[in-house]
C-alpha atoms as a PDB file:
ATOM      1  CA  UNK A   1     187.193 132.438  17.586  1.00  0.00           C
ATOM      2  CA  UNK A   2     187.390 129.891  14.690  1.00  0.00           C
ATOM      3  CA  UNK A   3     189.635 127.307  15.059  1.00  0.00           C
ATOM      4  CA  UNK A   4     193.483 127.496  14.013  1.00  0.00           C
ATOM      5  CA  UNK A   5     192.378 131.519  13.796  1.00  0.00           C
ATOM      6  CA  UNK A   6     195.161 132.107  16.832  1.00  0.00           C
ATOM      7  CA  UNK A   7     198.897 131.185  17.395  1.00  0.00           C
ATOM      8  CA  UNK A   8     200.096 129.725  20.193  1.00  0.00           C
ATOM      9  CA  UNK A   9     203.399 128.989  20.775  1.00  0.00           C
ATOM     10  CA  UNK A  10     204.803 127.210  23.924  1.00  0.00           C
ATOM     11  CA  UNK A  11     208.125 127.614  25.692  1.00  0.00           C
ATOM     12  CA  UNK A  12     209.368 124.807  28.170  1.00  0.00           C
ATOM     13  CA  UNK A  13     212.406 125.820  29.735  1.00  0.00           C
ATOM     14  CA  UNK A  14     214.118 126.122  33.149  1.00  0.00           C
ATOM     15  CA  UNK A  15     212.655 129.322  35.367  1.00  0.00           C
ATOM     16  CA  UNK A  16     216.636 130.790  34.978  1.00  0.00           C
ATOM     17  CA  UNK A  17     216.048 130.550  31.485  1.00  0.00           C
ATOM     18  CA  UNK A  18     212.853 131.986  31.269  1.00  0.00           C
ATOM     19  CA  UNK A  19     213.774 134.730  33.106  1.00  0.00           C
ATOM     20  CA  UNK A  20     216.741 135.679  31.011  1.00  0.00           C
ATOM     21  CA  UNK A  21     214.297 135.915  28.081  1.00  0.00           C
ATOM     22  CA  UNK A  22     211.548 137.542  29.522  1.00  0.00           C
ATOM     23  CA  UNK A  23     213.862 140.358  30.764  1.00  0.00           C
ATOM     24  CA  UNK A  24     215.358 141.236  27.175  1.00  0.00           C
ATOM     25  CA  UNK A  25     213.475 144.697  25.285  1.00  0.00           C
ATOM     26  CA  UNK A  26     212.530 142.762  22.086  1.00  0.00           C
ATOM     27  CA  UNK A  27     210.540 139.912  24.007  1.00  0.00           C
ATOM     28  CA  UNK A  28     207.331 138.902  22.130  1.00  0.00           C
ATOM     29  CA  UNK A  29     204.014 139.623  23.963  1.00  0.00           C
ATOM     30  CA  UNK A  30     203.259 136.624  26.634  1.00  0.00           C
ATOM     31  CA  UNK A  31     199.868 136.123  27.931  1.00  0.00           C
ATOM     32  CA  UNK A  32     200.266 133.210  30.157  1.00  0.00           C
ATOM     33  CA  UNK A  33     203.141 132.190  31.789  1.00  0.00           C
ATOM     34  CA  UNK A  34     202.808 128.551  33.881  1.00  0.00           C
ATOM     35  CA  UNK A  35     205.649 127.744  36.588  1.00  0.00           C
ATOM     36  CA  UNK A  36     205.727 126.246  39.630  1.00  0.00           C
ATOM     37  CA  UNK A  37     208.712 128.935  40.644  1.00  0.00           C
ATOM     38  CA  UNK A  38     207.279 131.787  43.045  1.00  0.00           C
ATOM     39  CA  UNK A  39     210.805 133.175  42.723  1.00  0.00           C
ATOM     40  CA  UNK A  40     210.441 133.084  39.000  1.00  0.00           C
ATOM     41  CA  UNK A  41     207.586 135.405  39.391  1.00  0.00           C
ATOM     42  CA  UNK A  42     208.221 137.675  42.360  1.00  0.00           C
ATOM     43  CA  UNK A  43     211.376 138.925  39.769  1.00  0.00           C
ATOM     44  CA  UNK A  44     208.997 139.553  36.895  1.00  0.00           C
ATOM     45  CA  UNK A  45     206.940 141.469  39.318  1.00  0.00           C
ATOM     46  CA  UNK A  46     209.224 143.387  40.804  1.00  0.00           C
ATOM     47  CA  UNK A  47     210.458 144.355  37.226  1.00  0.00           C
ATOM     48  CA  UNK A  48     206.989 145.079  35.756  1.00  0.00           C
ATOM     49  CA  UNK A  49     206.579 142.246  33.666  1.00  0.00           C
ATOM     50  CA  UNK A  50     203.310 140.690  34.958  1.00  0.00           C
ATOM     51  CA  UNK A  51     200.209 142.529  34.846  1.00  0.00           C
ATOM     52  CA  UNK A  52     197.667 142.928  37.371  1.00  0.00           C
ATOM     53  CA  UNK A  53     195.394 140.279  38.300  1.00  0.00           C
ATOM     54  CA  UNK A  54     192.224 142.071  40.396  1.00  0.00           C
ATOM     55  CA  UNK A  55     189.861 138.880  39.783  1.00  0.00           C
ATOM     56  CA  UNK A  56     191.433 135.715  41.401  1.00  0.00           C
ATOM     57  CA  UNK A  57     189.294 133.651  43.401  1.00  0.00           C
ATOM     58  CA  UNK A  58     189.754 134.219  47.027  1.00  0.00           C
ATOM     59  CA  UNK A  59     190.656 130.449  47.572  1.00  0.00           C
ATOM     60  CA  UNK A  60     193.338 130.136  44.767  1.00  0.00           C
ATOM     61  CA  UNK A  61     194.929 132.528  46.383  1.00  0.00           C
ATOM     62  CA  UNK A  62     195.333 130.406  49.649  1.00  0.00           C
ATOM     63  CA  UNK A  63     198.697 128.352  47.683  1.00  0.00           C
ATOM     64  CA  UNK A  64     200.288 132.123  46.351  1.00  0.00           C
ATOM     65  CA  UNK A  65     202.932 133.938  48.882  1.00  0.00           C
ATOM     66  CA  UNK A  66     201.400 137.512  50.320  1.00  0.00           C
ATOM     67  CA  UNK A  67     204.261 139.051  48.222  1.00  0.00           C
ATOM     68  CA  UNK A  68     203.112 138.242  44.647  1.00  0.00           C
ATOM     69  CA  UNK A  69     199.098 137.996  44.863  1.00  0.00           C
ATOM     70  CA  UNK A  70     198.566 140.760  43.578  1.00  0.00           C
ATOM     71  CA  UNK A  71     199.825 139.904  39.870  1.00  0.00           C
ATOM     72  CA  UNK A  72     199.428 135.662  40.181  1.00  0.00           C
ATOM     73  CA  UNK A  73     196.905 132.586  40.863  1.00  0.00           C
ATOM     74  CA  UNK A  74     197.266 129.140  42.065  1.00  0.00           C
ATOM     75  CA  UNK A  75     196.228 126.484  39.645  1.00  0.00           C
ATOM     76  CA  UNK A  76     196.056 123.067  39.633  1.00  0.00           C
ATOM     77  CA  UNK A  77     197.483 120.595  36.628  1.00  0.00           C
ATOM     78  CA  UNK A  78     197.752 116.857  36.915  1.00  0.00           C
ATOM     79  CA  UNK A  79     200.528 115.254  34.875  1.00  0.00           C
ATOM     80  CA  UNK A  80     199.485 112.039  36.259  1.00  0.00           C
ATOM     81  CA  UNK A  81     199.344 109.984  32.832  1.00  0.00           C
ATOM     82  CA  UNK A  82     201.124 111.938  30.383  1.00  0.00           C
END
Protein backbone atom coordinates (compact mmCIF):
# COMPACT_ATOMS: atom_id res chain seq x y z
CA UNK A 1 0.00 0.00 0.00
CA UNK A 2 1.53 3.41 -0.98
CA UNK A 3 1.63 5.82 1.47
CA UNK A 4 -1.35 8.36 2.26
CA UNK A 5 -3.26 5.61 -0.24
CA UNK A 6 -5.66 4.78 3.06
CA UNK A 7 -7.78 6.88 5.55
CA UNK A 8 -7.63 6.56 8.91
CA UNK A 9 -9.56 8.32 11.14
CA UNK A 10 -9.34 8.07 15.01
CA UNK A 11 -12.03 8.43 17.64
CA UNK A 12 -11.01 9.12 21.39
CA UNK A 13 -13.91 9.11 23.46
CA UNK A 14 -15.33 7.65 26.71
CA UNK A 15 -16.38 3.65 26.32
CA UNK A 16 -20.31 5.10 27.09
CA UNK A 17 -19.77 7.15 24.24
CA UNK A 18 -18.39 4.81 22.01
CA UNK A 19 -20.89 2.54 22.58
CA UNK A 20 -23.75 4.85 21.82
CA UNK A 21 -22.16 5.31 18.38
CA UNK A 22 -21.21 2.04 17.54
CA UNK A 23 -24.80 0.83 18.22
CA UNK A 24 -26.55 3.37 15.70
CA UNK A 25 -27.53 1.60 11.82
CA UNK A 26 -25.58 4.26 9.83
CA UNK A 27 -22.15 3.66 11.75
CA UNK A 28 -19.14 3.77 9.36
CA UNK A 29 -17.15 0.49 8.99
CA UNK A 30 -14.53 0.13 12.10
CA UNK A 31 -11.67 -2.15 11.85
CA UNK A 32 -9.96 -1.68 15.08
CA UNK A 33 -11.36 -0.64 18.07
CA UNK A 34 -8.62 -0.04 21.22
CA UNK A 35 -10.13 0.17 24.92
CA UNK A 36 -9.13 -0.85 28.00
CA UNK A 37 -13.13 -1.51 28.85
CA UNK A 38 -13.96 -5.41 28.77
CA UNK A 39 -17.50 -4.19 29.43
CA UNK A 40 -17.23 -1.97 26.43
CA UNK A 41 -16.69 -5.02 24.42
CA UNK A 42 -18.65 -7.89 25.95
CA UNK A 43 -21.86 -5.34 24.75
CA UNK A 44 -20.57 -5.11 21.20
CA UNK A 45 -20.31 -8.81 21.30
CA UNK A 46 -23.27 -9.68 22.56
CA UNK A 47 -24.89 -7.33 19.89
CA UNK A 48 -22.85 -8.60 16.91
CA UNK A 49 -20.66 -5.86 16.41
CA UNK A 50 -17.18 -7.46 16.69
CA UNK A 51 -16.14 -10.05 14.41
CA UNK A 52 -14.50 -13.19 15.06
CA UNK A 53 -11.02 -13.43 16.00
CA UNK A 54 -9.86 -17.42 15.41
CA UNK A 55 -5.97 -16.41 15.37
CA UNK A 56 -4.97 -14.80 18.76
CA UNK A 57 -1.97 -15.98 20.32
CA UNK A 58 -2.63 -18.37 23.06
CA UNK A 59 -0.74 -16.08 25.61
CA UNK A 60 -2.55 -12.74 24.76
CA UNK A 61 -5.31 -14.32 25.61
CA UNK A 62 -4.12 -14.96 29.28
CA UNK A 63 -5.24 -10.80 30.18
CA UNK A 64 -8.99 -11.31 28.11
CA UNK A 65 -12.12 -12.60 30.39
CA UNK A 66 -13.39 -16.36 29.19
CA UNK A 67 -16.57 -14.44 28.12
CA UNK A 68 -15.23 -12.30 25.22
CA UNK A 69 -12.10 -14.36 23.75
CA UNK A 70 -13.60 -15.42 21.25
CA UNK A 71 -14.01 -11.92 19.33
CA UNK A 72 -10.84 -9.88 21.34
CA UNK A 73 -6.89 -9.84 22.18
CA UNK A 74 -4.81 -8.43 24.85
CA UNK A 75 -2.29 -5.90 23.74
CA UNK A 76 0.15 -4.01 25.23
CA UNK A 77 0.72 0.06 24.66
CA UNK A 78 3.05 2.17 26.72
CA UNK A 79 2.06 5.82 27.09
CA UNK A 80 5.02 6.25 29.18
CA UNK A 81 6.46 9.54 27.41
CA UNK A 82 3.79 10.88 25.40
Amino acid sequence: TEPESVMIRTLNRTSASLEQLLDTDNVENVDLILTSSPMLLQHLQEHQKLAPFDDAPAESQNLVPESIRATSVAVAISGFGL
